[in-house]
N, C-alpha and C. Protein backbone atom coordinates (compact mmCIF):
# COMPACT_ATOMS: atom_id res chain seq x y z
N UNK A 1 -38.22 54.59 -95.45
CA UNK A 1 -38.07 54.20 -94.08
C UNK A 1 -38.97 55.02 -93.18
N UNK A 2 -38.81 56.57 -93.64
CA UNK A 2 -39.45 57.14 -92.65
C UNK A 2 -40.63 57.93 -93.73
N UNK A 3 -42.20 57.87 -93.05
CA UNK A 3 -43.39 58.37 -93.65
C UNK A 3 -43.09 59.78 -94.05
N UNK A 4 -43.87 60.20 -95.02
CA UNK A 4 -43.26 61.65 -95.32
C UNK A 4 -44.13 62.35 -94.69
N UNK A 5 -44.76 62.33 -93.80
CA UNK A 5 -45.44 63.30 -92.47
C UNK A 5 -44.28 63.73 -91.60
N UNK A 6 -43.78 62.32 -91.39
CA UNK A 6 -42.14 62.36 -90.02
C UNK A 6 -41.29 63.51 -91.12
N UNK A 7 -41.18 62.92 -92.31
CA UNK A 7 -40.08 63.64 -92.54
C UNK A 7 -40.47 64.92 -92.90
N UNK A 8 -41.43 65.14 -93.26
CA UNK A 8 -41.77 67.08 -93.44
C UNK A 8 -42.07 67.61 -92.22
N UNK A 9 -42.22 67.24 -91.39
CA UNK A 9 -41.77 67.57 -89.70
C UNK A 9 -40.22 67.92 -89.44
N UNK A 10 -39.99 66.79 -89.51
CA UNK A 10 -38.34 67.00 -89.21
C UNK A 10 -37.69 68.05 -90.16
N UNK A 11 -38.25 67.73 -90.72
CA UNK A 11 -37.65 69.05 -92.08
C UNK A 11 -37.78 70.62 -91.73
N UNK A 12 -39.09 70.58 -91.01
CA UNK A 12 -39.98 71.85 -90.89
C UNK A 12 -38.99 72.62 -89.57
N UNK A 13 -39.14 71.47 -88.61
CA UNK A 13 -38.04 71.56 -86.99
C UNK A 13 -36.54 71.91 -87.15
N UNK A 14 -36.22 71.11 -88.05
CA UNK A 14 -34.62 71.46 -88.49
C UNK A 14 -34.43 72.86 -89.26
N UNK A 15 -35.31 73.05 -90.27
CA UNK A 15 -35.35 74.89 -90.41
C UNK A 15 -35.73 75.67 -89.53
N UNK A 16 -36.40 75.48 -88.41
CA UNK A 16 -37.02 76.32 -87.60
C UNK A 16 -35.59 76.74 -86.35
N UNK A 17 -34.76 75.02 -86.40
CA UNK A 17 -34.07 75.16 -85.45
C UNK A 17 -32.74 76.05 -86.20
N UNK A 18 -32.55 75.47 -87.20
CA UNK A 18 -31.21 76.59 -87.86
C UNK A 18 -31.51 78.46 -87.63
N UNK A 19 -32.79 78.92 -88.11
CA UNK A 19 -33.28 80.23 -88.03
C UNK A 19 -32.85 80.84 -86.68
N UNK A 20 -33.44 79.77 -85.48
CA UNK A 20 -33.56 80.08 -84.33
C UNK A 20 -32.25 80.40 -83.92
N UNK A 21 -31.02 79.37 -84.37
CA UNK A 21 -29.88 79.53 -83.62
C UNK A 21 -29.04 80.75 -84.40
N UNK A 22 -29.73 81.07 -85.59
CA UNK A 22 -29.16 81.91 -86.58
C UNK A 22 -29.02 83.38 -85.72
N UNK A 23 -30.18 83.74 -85.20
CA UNK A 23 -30.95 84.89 -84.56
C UNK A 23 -30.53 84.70 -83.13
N UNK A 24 -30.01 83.69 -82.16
CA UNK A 24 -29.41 83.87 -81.19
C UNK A 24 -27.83 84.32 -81.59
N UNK A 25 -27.18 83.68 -82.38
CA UNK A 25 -25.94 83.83 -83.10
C UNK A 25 -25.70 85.54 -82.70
N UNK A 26 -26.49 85.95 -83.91
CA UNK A 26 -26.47 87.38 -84.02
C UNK A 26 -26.50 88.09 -82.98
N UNK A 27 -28.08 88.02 -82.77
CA UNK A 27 -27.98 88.78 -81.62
C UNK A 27 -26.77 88.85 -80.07
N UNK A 28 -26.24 87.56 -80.18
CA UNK A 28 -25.45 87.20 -78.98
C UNK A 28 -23.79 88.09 -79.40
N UNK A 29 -23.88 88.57 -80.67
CA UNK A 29 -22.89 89.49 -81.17
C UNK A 29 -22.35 91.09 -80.69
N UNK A 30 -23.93 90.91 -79.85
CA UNK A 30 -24.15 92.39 -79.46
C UNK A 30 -24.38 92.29 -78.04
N UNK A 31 -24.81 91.68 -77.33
CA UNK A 31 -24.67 91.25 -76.16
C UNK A 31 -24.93 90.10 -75.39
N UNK A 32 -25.38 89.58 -74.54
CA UNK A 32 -25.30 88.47 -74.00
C UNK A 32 -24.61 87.53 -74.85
N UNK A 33 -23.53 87.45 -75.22
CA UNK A 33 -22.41 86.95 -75.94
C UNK A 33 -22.25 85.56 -75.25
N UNK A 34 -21.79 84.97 -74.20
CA UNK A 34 -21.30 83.91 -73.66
C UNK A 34 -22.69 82.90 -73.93
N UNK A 35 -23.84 83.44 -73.38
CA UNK A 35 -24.92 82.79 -73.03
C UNK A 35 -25.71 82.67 -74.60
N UNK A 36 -26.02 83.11 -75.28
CA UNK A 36 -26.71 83.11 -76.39
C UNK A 36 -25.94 82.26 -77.43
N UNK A 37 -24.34 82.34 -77.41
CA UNK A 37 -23.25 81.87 -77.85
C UNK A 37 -24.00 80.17 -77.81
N UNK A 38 -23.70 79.62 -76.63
CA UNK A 38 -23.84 78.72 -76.36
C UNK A 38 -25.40 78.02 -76.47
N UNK A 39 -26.32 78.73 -76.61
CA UNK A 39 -27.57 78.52 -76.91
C UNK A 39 -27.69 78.23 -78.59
N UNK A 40 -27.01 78.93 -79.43
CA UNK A 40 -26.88 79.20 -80.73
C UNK A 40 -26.08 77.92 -81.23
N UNK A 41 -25.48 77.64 -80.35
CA UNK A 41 -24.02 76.28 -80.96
C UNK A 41 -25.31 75.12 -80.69
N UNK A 42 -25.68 75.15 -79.60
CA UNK A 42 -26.75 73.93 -79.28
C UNK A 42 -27.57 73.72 -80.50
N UNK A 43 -28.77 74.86 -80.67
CA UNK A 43 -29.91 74.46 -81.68
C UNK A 43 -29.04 74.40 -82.88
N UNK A 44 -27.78 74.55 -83.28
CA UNK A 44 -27.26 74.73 -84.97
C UNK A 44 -26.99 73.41 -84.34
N UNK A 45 -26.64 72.62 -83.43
CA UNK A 45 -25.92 71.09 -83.69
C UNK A 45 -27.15 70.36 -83.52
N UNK A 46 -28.39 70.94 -83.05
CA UNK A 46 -29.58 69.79 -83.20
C UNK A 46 -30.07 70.02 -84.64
N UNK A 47 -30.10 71.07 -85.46
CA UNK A 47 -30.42 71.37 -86.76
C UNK A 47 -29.66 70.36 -87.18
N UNK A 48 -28.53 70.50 -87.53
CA UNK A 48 -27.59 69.70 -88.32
C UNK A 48 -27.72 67.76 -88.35
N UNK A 49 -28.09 67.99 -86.65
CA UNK A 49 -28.28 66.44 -86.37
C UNK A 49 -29.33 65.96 -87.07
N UNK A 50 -30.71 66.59 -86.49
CA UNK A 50 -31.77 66.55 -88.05
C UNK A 50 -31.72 66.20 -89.28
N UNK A 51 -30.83 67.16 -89.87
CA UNK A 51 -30.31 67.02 -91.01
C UNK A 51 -29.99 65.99 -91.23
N UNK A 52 -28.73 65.57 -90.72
CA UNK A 52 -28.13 64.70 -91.61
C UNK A 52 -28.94 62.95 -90.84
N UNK A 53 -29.53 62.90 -89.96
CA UNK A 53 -30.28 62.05 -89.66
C UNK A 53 -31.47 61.35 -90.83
N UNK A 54 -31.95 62.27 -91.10
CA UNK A 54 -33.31 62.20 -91.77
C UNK A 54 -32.97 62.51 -93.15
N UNK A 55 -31.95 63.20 -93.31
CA UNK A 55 -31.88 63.54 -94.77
C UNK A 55 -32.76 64.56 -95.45
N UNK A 56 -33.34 65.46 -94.59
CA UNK A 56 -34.23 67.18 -94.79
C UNK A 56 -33.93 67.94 -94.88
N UNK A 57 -34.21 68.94 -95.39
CA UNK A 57 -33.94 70.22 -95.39
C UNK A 57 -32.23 70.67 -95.69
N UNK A 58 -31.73 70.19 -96.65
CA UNK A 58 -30.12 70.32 -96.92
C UNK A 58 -29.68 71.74 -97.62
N UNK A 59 -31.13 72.63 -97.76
CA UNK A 59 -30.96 73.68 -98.28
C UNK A 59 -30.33 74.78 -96.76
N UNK A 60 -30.76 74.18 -95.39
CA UNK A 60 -30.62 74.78 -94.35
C UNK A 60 -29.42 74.47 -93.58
N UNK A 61 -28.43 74.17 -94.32
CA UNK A 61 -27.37 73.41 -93.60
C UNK A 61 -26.60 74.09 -93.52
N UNK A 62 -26.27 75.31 -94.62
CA UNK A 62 -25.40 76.34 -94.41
C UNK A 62 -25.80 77.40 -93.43
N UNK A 63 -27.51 77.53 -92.86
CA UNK A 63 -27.55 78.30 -92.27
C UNK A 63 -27.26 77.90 -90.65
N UNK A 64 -27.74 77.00 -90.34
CA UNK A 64 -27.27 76.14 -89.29
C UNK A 64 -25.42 75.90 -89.51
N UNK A 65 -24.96 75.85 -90.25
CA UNK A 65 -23.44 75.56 -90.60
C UNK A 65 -22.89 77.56 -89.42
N UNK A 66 -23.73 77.96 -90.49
CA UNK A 66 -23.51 80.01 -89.87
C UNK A 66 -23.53 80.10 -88.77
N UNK A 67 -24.79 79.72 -88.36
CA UNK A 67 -25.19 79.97 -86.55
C UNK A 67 -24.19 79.33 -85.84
N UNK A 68 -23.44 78.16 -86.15
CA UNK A 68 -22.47 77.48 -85.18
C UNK A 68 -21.30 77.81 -85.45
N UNK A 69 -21.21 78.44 -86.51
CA UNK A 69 -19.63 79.32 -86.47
C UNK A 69 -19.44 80.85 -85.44
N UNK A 70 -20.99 81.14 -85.85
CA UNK A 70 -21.33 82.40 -84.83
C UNK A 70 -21.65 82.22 -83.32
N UNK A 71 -21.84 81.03 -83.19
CA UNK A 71 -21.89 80.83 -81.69
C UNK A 71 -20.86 80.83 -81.08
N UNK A 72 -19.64 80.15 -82.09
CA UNK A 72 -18.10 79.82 -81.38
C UNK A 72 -17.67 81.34 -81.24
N UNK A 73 -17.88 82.29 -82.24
CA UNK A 73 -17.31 83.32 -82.44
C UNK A 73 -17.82 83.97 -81.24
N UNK A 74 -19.10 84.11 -80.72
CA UNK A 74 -20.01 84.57 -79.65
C UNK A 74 -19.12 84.67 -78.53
N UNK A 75 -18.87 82.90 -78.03
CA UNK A 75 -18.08 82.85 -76.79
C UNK A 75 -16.89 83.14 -76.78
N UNK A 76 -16.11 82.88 -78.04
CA UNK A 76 -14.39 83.47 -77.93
C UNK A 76 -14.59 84.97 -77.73
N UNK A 77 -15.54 85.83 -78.16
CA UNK A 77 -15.60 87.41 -78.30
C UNK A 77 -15.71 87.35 -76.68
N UNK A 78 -16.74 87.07 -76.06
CA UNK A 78 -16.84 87.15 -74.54
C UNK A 78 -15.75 87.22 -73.62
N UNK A 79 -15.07 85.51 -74.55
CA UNK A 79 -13.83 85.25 -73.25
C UNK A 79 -13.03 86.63 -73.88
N UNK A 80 -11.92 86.85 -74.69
CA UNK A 80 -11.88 88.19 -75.00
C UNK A 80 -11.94 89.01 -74.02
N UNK A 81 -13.22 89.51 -74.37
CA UNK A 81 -13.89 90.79 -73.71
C UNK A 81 -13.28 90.54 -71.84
N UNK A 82 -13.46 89.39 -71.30
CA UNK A 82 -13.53 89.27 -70.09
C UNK A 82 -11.71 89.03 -69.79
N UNK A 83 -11.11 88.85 -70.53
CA UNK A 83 -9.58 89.39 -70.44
C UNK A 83 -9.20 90.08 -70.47
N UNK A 84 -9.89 90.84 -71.32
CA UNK A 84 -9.55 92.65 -71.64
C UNK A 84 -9.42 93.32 -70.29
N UNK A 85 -11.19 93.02 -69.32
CA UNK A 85 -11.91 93.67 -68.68
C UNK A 85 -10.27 93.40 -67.25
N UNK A 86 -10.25 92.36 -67.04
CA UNK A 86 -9.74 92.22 -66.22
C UNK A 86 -7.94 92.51 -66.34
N UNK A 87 -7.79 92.85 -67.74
CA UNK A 87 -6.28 93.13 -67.65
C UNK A 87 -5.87 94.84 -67.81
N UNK A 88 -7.08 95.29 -67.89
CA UNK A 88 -7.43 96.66 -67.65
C UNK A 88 -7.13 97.62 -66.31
N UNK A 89 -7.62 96.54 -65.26
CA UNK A 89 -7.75 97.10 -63.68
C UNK A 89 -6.50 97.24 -63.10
């Protein structure tokens, strides 16, 4: 259906996008938590969409699967943090 130029593209984009949200994930562990959180959930659900669209790159699905568990984890740590902060005062 689809030329294998499209699809080693999409393939190439959908790993690039799992990595990317992998490395906001993380990093958003350590700070900018809310915001990176939510940046990280985005590119792991366009990875995935990729994925399972096109049928590419299925070796990257767990890593994109990671980044969007770590994104959720990102923003619950935040909200958290921002309950703490305020039940502190």
């Amino acid at each position: 259906m689809y030329s294998q130029e499209v699809l080693a593209a999409k393939a190439a984009l959908a790993a690039s996008d799992a990595k990317n949200a992998l490395i906001l994930s993380i990093v958003g562990l350590c700070c900018f938590g809310f915001i990176l959180g939510i940046l990280a959930y985005r590119k792991a659900n366009e990875a995935l969409e990729t994925i399972d669209t096109y049928g590419v790159a299925q070796e990257k699905r767990g890593l994109a699967t990671a980044a969007k568990v770590l994104g959720i984890l990102d923003i619950v740590f935040w909200v958290f943090a921002l309950l703490a902060r305020i039940a502190l005062r």
